[in-house]
N, C-alpha and C. Protein backbone atom coordinates (compact mmCIF):
# COMPACT_ATOMS: atom_id res chain seq x y z
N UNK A 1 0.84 -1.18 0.00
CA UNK A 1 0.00 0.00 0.00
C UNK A 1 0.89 1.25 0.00
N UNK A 2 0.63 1.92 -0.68
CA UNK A 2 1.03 3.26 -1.07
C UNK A 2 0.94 4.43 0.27
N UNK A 3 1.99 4.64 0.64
CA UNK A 3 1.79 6.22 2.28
C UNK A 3 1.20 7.26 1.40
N UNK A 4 0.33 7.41 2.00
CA UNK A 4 -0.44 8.98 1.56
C UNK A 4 -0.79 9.95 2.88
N UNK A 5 -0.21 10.99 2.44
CA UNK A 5 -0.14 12.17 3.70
C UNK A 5 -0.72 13.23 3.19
N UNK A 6 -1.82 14.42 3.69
CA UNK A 6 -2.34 15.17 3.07
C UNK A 6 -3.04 16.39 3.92
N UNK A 7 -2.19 17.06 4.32
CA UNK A 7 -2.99 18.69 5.09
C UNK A 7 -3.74 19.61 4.67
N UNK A 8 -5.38 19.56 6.07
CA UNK A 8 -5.88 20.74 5.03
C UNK A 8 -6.64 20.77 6.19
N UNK A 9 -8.05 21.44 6.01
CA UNK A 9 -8.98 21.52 6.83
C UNK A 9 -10.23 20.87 6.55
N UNK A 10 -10.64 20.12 7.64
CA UNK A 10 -11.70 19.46 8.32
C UNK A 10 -12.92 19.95 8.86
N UNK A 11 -14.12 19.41 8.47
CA UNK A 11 -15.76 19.84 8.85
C UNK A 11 -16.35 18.72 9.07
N UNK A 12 -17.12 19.13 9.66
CA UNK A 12 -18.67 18.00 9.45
C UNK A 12 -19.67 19.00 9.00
N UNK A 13 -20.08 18.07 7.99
CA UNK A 13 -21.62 18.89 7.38
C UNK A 13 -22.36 19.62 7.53
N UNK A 14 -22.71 19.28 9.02
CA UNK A 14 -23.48 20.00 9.51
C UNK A 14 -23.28 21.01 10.55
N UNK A 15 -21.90 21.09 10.21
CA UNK A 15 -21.47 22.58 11.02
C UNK A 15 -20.23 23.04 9.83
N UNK A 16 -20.69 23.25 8.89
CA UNK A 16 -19.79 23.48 7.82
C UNK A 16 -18.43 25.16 7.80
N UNK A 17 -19.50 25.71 8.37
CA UNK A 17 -18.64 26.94 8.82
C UNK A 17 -17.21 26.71 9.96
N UNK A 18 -17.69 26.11 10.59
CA UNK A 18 -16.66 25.42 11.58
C UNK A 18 -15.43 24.24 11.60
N UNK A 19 -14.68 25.03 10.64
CA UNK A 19 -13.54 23.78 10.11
C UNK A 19 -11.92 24.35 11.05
N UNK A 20 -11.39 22.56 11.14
CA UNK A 20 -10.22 22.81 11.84
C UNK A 20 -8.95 22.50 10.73
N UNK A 21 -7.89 22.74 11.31
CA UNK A 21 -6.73 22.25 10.58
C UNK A 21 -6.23 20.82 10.77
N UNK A 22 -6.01 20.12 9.81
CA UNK A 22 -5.73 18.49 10.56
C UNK A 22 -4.59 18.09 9.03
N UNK A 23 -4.36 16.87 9.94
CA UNK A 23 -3.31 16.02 8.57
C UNK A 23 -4.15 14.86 8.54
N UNK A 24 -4.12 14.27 7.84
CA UNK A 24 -4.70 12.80 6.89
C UNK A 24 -3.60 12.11 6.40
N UNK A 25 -3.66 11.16 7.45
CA UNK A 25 -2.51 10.07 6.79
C UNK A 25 -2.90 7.99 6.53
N UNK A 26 -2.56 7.98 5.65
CA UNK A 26 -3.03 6.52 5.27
C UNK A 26 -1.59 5.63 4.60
N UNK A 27 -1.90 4.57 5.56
CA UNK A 27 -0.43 3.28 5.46
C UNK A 27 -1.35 2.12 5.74
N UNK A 28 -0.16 1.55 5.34
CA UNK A 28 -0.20 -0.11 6.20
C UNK A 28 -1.07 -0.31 7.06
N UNK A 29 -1.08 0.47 8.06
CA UNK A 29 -2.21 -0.17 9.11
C UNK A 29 -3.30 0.95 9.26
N UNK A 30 -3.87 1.37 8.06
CA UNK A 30 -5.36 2.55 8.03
C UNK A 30 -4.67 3.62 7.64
N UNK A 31 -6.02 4.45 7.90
CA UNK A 31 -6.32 5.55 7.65
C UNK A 31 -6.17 6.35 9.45
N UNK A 32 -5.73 7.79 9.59
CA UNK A 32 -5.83 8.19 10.61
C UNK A 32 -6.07 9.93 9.87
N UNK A 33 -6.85 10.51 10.61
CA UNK A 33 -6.94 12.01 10.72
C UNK A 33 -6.67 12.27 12.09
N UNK A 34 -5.73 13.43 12.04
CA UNK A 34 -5.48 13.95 13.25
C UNK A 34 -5.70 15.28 13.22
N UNK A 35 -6.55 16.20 13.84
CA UNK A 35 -7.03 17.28 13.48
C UNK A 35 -6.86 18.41 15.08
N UNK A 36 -6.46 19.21 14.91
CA UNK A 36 -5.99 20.38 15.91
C UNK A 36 -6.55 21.36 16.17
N UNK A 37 -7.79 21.11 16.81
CA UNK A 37 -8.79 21.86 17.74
C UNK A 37 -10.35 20.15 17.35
N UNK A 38 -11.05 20.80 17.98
CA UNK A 38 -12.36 19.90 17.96
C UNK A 38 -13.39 19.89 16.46
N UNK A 39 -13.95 19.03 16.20
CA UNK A 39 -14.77 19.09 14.99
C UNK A 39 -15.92 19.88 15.02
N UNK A 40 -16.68 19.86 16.43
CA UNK A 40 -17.63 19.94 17.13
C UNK A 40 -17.34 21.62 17.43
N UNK A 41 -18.32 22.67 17.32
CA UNK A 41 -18.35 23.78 17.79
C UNK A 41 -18.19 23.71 19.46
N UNK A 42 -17.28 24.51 20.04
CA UNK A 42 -17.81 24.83 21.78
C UNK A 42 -18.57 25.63 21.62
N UNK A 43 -19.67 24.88 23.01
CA UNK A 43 -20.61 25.85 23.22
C UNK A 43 -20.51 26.42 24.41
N UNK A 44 -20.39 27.81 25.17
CA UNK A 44 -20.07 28.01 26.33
C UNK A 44 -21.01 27.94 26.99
N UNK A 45 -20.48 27.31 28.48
CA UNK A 45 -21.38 26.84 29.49
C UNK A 45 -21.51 27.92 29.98
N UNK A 46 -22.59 28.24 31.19
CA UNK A 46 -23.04 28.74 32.01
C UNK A 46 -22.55 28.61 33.11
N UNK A 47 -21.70 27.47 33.72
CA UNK A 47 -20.90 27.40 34.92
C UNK A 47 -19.32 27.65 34.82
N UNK A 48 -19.06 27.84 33.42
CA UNK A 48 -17.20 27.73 33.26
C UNK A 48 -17.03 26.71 32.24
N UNK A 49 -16.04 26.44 32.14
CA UNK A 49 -15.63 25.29 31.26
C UNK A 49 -15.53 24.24 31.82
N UNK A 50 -15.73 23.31 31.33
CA UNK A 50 -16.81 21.60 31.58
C UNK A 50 -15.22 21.01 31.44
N UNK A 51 -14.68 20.01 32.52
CA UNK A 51 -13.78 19.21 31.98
C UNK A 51 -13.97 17.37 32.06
N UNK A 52 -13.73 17.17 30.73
CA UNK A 52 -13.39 15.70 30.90
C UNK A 52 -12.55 14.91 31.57
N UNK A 53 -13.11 14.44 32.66
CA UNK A 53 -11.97 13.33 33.49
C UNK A 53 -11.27 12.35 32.51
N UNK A 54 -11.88 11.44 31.50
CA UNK A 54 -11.47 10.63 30.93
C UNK A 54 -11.82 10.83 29.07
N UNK A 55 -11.02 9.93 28.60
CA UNK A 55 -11.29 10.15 26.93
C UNK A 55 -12.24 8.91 26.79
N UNK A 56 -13.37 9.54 25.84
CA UNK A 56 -14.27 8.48 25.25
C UNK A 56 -14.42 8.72 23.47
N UNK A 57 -14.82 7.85 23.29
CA UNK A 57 -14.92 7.30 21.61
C UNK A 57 -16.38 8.05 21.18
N UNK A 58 -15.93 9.04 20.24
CA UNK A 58 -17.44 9.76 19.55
C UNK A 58 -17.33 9.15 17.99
N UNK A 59 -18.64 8.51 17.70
CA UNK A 59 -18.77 8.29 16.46
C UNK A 59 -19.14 9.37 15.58
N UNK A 60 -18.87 9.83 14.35
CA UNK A 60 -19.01 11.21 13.47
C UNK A 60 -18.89 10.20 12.28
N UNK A 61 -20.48 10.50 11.72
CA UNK A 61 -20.99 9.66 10.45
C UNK A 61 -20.05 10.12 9.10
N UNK A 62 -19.80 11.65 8.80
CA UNK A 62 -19.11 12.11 7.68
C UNK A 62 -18.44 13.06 8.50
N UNK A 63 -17.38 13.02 7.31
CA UNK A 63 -16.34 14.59 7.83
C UNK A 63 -15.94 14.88 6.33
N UNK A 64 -16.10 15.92 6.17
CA UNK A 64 -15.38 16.56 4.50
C UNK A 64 -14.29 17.55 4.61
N UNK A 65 -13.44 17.20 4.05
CA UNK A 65 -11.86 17.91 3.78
C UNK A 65 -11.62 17.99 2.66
N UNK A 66 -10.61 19.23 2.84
CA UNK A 66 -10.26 19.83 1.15
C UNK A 66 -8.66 20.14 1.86
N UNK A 67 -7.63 19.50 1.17
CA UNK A 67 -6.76 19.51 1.08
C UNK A 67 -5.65 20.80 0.84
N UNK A 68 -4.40 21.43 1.28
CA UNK A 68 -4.35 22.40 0.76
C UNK A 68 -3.81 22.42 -0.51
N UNK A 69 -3.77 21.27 -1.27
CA UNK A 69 -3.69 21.32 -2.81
C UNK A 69 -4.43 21.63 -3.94
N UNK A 70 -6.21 21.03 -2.67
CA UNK A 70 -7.27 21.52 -3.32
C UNK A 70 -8.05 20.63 -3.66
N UNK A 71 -7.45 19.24 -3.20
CA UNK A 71 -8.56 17.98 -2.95
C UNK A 71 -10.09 17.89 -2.57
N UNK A 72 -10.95 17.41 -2.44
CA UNK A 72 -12.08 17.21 -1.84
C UNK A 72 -11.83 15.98 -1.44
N UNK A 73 -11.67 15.67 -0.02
CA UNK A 73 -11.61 14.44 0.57
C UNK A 73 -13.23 13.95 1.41
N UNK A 74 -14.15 13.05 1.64
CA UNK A 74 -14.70 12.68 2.49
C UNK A 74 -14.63 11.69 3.20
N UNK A 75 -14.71 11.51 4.43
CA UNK A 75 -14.38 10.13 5.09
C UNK A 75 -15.40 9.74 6.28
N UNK A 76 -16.31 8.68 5.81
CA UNK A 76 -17.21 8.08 6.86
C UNK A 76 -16.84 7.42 7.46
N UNK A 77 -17.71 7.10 8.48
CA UNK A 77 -17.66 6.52 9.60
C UNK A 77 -16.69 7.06 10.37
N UNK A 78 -16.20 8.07 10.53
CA UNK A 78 -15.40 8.34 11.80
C UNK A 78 -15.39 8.16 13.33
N UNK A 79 -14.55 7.60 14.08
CA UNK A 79 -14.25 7.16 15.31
C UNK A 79 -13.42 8.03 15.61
N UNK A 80 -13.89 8.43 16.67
CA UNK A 80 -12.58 9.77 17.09
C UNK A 80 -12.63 9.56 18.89
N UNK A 81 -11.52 9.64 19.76
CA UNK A 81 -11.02 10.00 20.89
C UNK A 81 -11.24 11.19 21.37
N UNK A 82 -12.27 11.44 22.06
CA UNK A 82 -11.99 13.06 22.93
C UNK A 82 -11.90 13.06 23.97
């Protein structure tokens, strides 16, 4: 299998305005996006900022990326760590 590496910015559909910067890399063992801030808009709380004791697994049906070459990438089923 062919290494493919590819930087750009990351959305989900349905918050399309709200894209982060991430890399996309695919080998031997998958596909991985690693993306640098959240997919997900913050929404500010009313008590302060909310912290997570532990990391859990969010499923995200689509995510669409455009490369900064100018790709259109989409990638379902996403499993992501937050």
């Amino acid at each position: 299998m062919e290494v493919y590496s590819a930087e750009g910015m990351w959305w989900r559909p349905e918050a399309s305005q709200h894209r982060v910067p991430g890399t996309l890399t695919s080998d031997e063992d998958g596909v991985q996006l690693v993306v640098y801030g959240p997919l997900r808009p913050s929404i500010p709380s009313k008590v302060g900022v909310n912290k997570i004791e532990e990391s859990q697994w969010v499923a995200t049906p689509v995510v669409h990326g455009r490369t900064r070459d100018g790709a259109d990438i989409t990638l379902l089923g996403v499993l992501a760590a937050c």
